[in-house]
N, C-alpha and C. Protein backbone atom coordinates (compact mmCIF):
# COMPACT_ATOMS: atom_id res chain seq x y z
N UNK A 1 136.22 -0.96 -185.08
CA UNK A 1 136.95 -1.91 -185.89
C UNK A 1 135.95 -2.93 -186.43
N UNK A 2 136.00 -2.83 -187.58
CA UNK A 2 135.17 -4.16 -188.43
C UNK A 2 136.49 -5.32 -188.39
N UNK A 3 135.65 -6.33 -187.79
CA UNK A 3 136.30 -7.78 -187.65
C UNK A 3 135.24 -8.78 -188.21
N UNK A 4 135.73 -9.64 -189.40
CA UNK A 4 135.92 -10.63 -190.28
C UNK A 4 136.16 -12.15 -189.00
N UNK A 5 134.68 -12.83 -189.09
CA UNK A 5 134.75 -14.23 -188.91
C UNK A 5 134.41 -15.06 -189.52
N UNK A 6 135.01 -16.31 -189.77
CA UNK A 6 134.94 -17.30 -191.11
C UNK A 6 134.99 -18.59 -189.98
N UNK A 7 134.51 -20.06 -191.10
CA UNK A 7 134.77 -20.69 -190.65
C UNK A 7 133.27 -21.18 -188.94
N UNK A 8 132.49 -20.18 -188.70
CA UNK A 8 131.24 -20.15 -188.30
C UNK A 8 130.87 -21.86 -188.56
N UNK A 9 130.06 -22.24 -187.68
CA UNK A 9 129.36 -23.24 -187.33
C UNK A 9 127.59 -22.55 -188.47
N UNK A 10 126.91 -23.29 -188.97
CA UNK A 10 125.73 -23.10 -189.96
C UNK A 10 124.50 -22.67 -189.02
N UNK A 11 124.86 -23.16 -187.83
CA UNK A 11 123.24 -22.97 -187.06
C UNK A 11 123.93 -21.98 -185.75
N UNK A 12 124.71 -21.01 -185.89
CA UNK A 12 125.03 -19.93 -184.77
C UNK A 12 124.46 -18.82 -185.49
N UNK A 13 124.09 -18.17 -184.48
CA UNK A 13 122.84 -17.04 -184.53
C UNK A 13 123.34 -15.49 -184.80
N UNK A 14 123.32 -14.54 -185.08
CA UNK A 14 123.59 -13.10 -184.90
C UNK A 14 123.97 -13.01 -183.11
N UNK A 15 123.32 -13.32 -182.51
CA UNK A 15 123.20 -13.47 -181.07
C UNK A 15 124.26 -14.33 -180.52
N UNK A 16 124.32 -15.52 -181.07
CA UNK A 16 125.42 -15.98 -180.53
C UNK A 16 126.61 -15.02 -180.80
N UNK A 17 126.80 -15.28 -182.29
CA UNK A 17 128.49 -14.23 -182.80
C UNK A 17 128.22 -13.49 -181.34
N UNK A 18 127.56 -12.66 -181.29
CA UNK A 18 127.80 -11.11 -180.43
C UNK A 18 128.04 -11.86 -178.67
N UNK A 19 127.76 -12.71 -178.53
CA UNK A 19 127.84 -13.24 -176.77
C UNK A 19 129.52 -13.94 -177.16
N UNK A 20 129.72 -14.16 -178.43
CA UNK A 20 131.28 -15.10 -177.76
C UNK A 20 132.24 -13.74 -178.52
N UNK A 21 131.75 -12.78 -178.86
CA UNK A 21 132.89 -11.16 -178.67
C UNK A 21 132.86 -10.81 -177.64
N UNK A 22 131.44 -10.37 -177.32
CA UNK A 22 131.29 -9.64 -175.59
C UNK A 22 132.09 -10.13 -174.90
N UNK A 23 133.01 -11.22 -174.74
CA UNK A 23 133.86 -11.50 -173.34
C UNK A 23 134.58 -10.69 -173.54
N UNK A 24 135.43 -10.11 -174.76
CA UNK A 24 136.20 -9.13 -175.02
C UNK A 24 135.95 -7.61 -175.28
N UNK A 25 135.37 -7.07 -175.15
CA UNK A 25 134.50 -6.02 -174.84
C UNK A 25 133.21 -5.19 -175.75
N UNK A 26 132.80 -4.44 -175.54
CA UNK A 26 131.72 -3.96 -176.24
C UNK A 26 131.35 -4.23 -177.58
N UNK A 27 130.30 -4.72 -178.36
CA UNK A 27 130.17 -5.54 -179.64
C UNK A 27 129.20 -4.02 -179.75
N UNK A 28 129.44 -3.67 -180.68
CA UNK A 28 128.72 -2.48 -181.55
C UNK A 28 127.43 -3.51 -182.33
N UNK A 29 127.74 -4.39 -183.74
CA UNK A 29 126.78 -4.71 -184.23
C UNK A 29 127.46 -6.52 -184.21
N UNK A 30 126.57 -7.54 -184.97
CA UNK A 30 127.05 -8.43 -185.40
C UNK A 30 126.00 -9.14 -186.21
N UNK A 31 126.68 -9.56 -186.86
CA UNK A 31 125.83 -10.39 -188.24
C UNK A 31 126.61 -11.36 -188.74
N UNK A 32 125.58 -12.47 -188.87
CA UNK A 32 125.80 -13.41 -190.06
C UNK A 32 125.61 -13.18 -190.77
N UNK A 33 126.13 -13.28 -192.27
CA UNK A 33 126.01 -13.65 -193.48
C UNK A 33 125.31 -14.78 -193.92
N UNK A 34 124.27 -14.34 -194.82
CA UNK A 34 123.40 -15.34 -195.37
C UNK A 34 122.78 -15.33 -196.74
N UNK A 35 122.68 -16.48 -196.94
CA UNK A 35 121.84 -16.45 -198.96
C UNK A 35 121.12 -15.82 -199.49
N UNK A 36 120.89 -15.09 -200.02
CA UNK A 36 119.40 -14.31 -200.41
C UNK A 36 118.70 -15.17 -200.78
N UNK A 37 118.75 -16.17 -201.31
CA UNK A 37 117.89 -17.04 -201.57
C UNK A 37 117.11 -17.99 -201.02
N UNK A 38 118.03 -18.58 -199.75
CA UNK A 38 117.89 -19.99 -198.75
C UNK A 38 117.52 -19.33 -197.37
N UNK A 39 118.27 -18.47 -197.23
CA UNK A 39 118.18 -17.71 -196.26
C UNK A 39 118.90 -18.28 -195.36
N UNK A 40 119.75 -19.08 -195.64
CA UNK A 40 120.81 -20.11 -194.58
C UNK A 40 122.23 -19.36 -194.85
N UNK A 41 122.79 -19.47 -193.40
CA UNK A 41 124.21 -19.00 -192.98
C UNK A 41 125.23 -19.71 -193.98
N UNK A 42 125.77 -18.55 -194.17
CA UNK A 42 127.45 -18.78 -195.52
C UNK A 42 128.26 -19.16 -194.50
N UNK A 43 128.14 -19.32 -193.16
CA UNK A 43 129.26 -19.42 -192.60
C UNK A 43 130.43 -18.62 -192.04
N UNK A 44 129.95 -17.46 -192.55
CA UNK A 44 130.75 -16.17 -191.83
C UNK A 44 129.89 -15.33 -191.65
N UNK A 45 130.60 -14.29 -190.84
CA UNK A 45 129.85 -13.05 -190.78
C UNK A 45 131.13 -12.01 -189.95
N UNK A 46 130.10 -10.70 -189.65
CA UNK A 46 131.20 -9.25 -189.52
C UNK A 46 130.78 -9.14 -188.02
N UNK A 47 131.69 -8.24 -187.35
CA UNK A 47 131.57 -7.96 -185.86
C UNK A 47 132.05 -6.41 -185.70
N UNK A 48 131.40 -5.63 -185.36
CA UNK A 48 131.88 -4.48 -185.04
C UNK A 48 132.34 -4.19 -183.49
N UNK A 49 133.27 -3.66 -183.21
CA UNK A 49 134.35 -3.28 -181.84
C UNK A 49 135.07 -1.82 -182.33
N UNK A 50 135.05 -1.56 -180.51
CA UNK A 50 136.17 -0.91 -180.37
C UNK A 50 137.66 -1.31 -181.11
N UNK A 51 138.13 -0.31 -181.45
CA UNK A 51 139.55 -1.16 -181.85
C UNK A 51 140.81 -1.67 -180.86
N UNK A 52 140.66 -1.39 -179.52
CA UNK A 52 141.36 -2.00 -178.81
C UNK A 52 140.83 -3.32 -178.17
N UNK A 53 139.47 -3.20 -178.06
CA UNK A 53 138.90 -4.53 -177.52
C UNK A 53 138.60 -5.46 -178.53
N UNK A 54 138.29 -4.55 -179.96
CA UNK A 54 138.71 -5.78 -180.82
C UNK A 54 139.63 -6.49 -181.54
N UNK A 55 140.89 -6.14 -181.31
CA UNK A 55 142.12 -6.74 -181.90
C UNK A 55 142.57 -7.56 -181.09
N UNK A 56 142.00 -7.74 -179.46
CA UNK A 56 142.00 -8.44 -178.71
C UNK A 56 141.72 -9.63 -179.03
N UNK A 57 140.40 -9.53 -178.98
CA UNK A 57 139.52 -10.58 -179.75
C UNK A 57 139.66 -11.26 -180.41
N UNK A 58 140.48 -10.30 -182.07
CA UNK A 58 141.35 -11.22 -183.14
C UNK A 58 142.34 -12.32 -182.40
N UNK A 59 143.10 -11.75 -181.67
CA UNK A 59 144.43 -12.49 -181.14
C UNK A 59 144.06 -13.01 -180.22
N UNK A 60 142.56 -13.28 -179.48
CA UNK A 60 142.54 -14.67 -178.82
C UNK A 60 141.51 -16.08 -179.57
N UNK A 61 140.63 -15.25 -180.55
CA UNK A 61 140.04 -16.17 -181.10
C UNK A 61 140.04 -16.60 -182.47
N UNK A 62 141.28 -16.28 -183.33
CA UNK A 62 141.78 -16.73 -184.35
C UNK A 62 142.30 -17.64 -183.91
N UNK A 63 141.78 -19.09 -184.73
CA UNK A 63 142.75 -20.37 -184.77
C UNK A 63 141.44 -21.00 -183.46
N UNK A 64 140.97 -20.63 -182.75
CA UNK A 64 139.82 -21.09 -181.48
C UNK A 64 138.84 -22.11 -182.25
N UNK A 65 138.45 -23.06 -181.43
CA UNK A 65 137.59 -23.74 -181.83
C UNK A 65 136.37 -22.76 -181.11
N UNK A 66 135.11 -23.22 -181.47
CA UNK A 66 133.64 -22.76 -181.40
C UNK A 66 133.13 -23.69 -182.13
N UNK A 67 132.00 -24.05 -181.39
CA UNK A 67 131.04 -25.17 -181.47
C UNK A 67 131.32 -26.40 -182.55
N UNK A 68 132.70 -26.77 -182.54
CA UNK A 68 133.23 -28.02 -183.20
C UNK A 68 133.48 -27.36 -184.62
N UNK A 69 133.61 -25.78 -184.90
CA UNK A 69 134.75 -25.81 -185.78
C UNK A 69 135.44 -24.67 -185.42
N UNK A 70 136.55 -24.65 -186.32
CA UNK A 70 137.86 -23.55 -186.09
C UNK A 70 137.70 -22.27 -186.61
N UNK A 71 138.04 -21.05 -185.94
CA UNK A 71 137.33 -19.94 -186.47
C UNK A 71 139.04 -19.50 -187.28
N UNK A 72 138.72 -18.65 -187.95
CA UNK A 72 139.17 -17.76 -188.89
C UNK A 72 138.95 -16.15 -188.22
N UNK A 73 139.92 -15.74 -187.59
CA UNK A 73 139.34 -14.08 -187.37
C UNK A 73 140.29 -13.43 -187.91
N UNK A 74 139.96 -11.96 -188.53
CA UNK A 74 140.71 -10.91 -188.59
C UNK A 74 140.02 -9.66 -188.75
N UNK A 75 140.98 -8.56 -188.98
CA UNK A 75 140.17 -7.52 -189.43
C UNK A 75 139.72 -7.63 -190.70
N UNK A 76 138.21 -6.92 -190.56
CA UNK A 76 137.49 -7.14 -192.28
C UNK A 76 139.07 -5.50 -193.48
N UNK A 77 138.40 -6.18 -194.61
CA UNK A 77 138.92 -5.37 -195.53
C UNK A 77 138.25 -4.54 -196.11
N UNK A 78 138.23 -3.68 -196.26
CA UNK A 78 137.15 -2.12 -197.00
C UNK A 78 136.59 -3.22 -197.83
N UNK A 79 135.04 -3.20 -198.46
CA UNK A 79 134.76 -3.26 -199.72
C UNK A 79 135.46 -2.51 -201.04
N UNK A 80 135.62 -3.51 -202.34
CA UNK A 80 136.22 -2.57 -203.35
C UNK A 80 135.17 -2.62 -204.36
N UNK A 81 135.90 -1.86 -205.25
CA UNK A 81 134.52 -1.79 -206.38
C UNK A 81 134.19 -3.19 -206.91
N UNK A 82 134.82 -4.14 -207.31
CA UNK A 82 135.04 -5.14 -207.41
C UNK A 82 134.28 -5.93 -206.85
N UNK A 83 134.14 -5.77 -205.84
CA UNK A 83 132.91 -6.78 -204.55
C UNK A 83 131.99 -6.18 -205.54
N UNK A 84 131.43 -5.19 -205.84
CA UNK A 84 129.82 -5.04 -206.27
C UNK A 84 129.58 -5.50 -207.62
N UNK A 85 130.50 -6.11 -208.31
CA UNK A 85 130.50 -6.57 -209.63
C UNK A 85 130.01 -8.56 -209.99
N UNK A 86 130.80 -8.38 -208.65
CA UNK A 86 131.12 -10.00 -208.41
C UNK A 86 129.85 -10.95 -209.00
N UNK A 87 128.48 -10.65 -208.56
CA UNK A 87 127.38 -11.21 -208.67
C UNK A 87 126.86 -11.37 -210.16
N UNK A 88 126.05 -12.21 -210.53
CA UNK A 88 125.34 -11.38 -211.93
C UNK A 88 125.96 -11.19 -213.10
N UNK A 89 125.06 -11.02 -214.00
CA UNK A 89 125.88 -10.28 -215.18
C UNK A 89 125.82 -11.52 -216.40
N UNK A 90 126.23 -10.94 -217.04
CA UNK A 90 127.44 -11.86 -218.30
C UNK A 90 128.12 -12.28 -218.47
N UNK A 91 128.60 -13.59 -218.63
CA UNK A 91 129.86 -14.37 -218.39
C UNK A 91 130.06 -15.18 -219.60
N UNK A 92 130.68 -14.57 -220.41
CA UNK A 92 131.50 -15.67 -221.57
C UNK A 92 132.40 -16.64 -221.53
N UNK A 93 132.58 -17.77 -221.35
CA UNK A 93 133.67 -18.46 -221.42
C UNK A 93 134.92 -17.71 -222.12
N UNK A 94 136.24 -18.20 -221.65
CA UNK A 94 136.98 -17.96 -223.00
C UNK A 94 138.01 -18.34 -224.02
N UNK A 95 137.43 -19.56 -224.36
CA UNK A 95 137.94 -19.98 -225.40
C UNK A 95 136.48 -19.67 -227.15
N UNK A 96 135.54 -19.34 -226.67
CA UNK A 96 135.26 -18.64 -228.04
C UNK A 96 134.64 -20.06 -228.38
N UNK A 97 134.30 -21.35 -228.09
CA UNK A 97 133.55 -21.86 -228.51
C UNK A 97 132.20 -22.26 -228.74
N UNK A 98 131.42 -21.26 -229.01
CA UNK A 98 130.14 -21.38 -228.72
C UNK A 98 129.59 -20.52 -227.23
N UNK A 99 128.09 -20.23 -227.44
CA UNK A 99 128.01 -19.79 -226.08
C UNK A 99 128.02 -18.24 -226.13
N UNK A 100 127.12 -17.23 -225.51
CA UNK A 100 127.51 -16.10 -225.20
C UNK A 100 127.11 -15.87 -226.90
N UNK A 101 127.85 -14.45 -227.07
CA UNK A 101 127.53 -13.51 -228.47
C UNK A 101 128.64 -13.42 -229.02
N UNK A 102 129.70 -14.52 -229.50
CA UNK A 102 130.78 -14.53 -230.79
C UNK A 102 130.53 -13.16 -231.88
N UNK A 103 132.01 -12.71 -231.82
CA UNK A 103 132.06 -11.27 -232.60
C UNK A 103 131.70 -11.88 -233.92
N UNK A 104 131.49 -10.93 -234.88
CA UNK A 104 130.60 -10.84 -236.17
C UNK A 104 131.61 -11.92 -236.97
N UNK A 105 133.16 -11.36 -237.12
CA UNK A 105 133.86 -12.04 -238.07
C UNK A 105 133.76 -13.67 -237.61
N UNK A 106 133.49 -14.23 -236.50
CA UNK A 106 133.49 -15.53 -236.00
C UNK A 106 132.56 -16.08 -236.45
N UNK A 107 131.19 -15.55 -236.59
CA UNK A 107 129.83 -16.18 -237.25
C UNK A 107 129.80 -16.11 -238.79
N UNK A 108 130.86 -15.23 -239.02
CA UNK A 108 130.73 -15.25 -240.63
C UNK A 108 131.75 -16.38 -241.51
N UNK A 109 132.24 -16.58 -240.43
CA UNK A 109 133.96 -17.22 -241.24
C UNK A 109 133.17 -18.95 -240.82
N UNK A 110 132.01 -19.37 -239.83
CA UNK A 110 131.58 -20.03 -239.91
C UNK A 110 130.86 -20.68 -241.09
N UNK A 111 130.15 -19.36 -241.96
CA UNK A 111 129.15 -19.71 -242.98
C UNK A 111 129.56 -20.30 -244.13
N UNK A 112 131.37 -20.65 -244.20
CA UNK A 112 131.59 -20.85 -245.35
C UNK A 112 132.25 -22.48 -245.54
């Protein structure tokens, strides 16, 4: 079971996440999430479990405090195509005022 934690304290470790699952049983992997850039914790990260020891887990440490803040648990959600788009790219406003590459008839109806 991939389990979704949010809500993470900034300075808890890969190591930590995985010691406050282990009370609930076997932690496959665990990770924080972090910047590519800063290289500093987003504040969440994923936990891999069994699925009986980890739904456990969900239902005792959703809503739990940890290290002075409140966690957020559940099961993670598949990636969709959508997640891989998210980043990057081209972004036009859209109201068309300026900005970005205005279609042809917009630059022309300007010239007059």
């Amino acid at each position: 079971m991939n389990i979704f934690v949010a809500g993470l304290s900034y300075q808890i470790s890969d190591a930590d996440l995985k010691e406050l699952f282990e009370e609930y049983g076997d932690v496959s992997s665990a990770k924080i999430i972090t910047d590519r850039e800063t290289r500093r914790s987003k504040g969440y990260g994923f936990v891999e479990m069994a699925d009986e020891s980890g739904q456990n887990a969900i239902d005792e440490l959703n809503g739990a405090e940890y290290d002075g803040r409140t966690l957020s648990v559940s099961v993670a959600r598949p990636r969709t195509e959508n997640d891989d788009r998210r980043g990057g790219g081209f972004h036009r406003g859209g109201n068309n005022r300026g900005g970005g590459y205005g279609n042809r008839d917009n630059r022309d109806r300007n010239r007059y």
